[in-house]
N, C-alpha and C. Protein backbone atom coordinates (compact mmCIF):
# COMPACT_ATOMS: atom_id res chain seq x y z
N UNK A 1 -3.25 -6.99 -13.04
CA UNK A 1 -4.62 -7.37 -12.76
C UNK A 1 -4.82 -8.84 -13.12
N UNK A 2 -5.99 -9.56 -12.62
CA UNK A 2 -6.28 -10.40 -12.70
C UNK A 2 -5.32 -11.71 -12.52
N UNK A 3 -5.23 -12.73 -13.44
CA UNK A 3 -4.46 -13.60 -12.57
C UNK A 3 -2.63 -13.35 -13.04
N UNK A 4 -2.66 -12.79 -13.98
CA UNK A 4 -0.83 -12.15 -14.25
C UNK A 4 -0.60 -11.34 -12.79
N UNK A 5 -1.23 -10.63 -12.97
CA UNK A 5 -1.08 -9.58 -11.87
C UNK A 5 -1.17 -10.31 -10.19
N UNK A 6 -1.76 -11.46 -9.79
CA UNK A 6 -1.32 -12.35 -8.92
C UNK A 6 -0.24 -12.90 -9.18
N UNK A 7 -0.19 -13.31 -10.08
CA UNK A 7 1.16 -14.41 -10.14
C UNK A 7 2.59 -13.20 -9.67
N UNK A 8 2.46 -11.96 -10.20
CA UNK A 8 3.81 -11.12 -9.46
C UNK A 8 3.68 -10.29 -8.44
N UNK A 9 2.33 -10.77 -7.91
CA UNK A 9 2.51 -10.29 -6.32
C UNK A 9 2.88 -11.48 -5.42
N UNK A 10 2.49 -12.68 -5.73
CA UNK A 10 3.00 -13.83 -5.35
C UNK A 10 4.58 -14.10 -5.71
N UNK A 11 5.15 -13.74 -6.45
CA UNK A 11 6.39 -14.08 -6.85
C UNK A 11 7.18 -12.69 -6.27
N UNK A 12 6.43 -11.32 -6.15
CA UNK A 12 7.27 -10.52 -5.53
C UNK A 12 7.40 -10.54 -4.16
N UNK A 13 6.39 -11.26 -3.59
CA UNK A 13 6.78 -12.08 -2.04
C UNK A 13 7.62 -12.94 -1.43
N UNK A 14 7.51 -13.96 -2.89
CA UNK A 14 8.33 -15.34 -2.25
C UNK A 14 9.36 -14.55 -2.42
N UNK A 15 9.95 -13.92 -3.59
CA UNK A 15 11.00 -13.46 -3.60
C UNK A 15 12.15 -12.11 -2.80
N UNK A 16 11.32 -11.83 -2.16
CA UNK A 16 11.39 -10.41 -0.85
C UNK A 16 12.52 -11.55 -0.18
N UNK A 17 13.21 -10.65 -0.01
CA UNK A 17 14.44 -11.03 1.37
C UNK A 17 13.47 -10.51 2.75
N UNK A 18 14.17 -11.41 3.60
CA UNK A 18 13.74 -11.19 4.86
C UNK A 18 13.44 -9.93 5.56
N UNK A 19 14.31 -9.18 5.20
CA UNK A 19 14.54 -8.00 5.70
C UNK A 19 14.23 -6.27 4.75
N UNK A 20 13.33 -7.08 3.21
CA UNK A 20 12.66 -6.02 2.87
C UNK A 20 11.16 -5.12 3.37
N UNK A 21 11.33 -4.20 2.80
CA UNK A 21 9.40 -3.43 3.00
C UNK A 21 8.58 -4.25 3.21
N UNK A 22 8.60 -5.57 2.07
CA UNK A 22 7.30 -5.99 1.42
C UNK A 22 7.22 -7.52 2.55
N UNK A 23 7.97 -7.72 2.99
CA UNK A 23 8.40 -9.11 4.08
C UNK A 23 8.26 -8.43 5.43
N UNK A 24 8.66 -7.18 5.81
CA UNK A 24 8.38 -6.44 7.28
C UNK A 24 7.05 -6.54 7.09
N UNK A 25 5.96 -5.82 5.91
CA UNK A 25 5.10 -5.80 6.31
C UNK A 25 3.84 -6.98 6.06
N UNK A 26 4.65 -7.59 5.47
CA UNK A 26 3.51 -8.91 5.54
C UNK A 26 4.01 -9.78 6.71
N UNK A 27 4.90 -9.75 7.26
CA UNK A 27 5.15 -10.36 8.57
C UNK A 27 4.34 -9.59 9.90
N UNK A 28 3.62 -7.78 9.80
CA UNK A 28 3.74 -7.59 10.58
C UNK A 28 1.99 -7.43 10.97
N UNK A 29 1.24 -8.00 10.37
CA UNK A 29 -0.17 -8.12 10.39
C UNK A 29 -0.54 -6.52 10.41
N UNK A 30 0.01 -5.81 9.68
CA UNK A 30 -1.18 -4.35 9.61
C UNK A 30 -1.21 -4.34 8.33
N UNK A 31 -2.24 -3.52 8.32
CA UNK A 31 -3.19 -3.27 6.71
C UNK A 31 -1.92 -2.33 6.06
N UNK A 32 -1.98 -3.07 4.64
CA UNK A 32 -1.14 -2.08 3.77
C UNK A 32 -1.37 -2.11 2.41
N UNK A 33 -0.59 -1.61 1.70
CA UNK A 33 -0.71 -1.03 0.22
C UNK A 33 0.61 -1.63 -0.44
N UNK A 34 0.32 -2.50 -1.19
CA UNK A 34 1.60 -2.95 -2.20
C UNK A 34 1.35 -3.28 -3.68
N UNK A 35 2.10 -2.38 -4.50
CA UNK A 35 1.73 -1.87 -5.82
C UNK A 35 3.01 -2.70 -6.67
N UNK A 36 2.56 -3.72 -7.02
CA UNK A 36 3.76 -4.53 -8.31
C UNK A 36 3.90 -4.18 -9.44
N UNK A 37 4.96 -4.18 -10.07
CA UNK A 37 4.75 -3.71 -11.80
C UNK A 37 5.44 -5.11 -12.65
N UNK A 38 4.99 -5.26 -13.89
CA UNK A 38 6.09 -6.16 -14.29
C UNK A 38 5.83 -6.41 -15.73
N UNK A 39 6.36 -7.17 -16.50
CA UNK A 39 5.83 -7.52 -17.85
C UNK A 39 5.53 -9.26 -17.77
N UNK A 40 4.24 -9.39 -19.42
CA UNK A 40 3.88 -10.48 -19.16
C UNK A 40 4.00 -10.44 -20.80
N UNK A 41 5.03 -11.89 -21.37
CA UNK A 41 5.85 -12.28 -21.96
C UNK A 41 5.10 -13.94 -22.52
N UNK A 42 4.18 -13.59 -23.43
CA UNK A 42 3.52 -14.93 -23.57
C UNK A 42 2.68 -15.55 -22.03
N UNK A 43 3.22 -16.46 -21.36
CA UNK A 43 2.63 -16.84 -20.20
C UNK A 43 3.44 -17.05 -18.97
N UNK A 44 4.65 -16.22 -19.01
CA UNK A 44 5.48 -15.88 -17.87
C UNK A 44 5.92 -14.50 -17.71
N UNK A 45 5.88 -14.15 -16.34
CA UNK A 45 6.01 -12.56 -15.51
C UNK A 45 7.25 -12.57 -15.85
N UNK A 46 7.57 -11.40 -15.97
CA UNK A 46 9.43 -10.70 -15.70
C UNK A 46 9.17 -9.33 -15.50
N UNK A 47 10.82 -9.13 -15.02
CA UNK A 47 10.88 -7.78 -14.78
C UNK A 47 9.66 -7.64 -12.94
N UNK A 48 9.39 -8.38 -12.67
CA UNK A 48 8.57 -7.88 -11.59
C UNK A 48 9.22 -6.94 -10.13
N UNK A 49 8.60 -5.96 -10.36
CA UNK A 49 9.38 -5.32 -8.99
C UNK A 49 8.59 -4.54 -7.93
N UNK A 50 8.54 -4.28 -6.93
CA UNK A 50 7.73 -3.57 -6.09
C UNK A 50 7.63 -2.44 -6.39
N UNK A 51 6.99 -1.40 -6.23
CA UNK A 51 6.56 -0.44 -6.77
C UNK A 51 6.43 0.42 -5.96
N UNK A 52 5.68 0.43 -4.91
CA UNK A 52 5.22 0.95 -3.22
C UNK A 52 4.88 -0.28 -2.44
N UNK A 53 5.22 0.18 -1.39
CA UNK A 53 4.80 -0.67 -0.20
C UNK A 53 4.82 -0.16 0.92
N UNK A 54 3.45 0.64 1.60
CA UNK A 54 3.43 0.95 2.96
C UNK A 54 2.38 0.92 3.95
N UNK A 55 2.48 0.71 5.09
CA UNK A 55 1.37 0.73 5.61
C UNK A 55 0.03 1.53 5.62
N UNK A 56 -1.31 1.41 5.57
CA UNK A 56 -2.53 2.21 5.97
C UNK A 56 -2.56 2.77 6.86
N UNK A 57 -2.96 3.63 7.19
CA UNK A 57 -2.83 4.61 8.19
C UNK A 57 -4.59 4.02 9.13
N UNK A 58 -4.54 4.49 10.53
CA UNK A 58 -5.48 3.70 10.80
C UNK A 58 -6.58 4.68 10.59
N UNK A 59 -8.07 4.08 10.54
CA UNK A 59 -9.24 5.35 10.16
C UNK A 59 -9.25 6.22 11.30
N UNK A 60 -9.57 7.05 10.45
CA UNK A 60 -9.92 8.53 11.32
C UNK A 60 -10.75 8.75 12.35
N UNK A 61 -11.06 8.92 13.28
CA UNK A 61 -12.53 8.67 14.25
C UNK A 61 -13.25 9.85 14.01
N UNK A 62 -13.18 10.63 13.06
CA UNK A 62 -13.96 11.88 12.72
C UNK A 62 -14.86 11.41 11.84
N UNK A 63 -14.50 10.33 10.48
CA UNK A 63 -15.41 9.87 9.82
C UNK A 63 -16.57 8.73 10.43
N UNK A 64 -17.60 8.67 9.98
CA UNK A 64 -18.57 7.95 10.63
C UNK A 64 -17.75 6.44 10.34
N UNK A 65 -18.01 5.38 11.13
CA UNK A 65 -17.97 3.63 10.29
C UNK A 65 -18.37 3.40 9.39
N UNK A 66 -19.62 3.91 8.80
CA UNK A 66 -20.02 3.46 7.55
C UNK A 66 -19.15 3.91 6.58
N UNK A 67 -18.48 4.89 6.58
CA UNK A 67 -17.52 5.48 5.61
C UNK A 67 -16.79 5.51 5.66
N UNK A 68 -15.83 4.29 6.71
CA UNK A 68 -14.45 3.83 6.53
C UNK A 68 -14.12 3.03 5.60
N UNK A 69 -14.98 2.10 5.18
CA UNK A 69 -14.76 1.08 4.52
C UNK A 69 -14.96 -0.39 5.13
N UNK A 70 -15.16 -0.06 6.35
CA UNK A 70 -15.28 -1.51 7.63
C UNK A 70 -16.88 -2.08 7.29
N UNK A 71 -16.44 -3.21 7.20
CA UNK A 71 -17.60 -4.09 6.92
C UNK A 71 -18.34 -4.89 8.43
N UNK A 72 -19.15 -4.97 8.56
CA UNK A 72 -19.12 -5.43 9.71
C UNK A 72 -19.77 -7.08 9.74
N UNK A 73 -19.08 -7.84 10.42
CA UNK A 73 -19.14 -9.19 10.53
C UNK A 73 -20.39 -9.86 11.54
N UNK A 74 -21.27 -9.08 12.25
CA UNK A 74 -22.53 -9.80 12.64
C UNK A 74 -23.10 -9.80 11.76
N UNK A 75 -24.54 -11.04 12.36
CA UNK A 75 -25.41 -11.04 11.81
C UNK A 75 -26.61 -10.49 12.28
N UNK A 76 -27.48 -10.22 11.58
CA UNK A 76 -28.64 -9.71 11.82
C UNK A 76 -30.04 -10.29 12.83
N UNK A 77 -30.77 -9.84 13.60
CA UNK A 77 -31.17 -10.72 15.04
C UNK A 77 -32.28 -11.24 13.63
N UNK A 78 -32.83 -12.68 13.91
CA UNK A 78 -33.64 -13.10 13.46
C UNK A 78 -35.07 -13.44 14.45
């Protein structure tokens, strides 16, 4: 969490080989879920490793929009 917890999602990126989970799916523009773990050692990460990483599944069309989670980007008529 907070900014440790950036610093090894950022570092478990740069550091992804081309051809891992976490690089397929940030290369592949769909919504996903990626869970880092790591230790924080005074004021540097270690140990950081991926944890999960998979795509969202897309919403359901049974649930209404308001209760997907979708925000919606107009604005309101003035």
């Amino acid at each position: 969490m907070f900014a440790f917890g950036s610093a090894m999602a950022v570092e478990a990126l740069t550091s992804a080989s081309r051809s891992s989970p976490l690089a397929v799916l940030f290369r592949s523009g769909e919504k996903g879920f990626v869970a880092v773990e790591g230790r924080v050692i005074g004021l540097d990460t270690v140990d950081v490793t991926v944890e999960v990483c998979r795509i969202l599944p897309a919403p359901r069309s049974d649930v209404p929009s308001g209760l997907r989670g979708e925000v919606s980007m107009s604005r309101p008529e003035e």
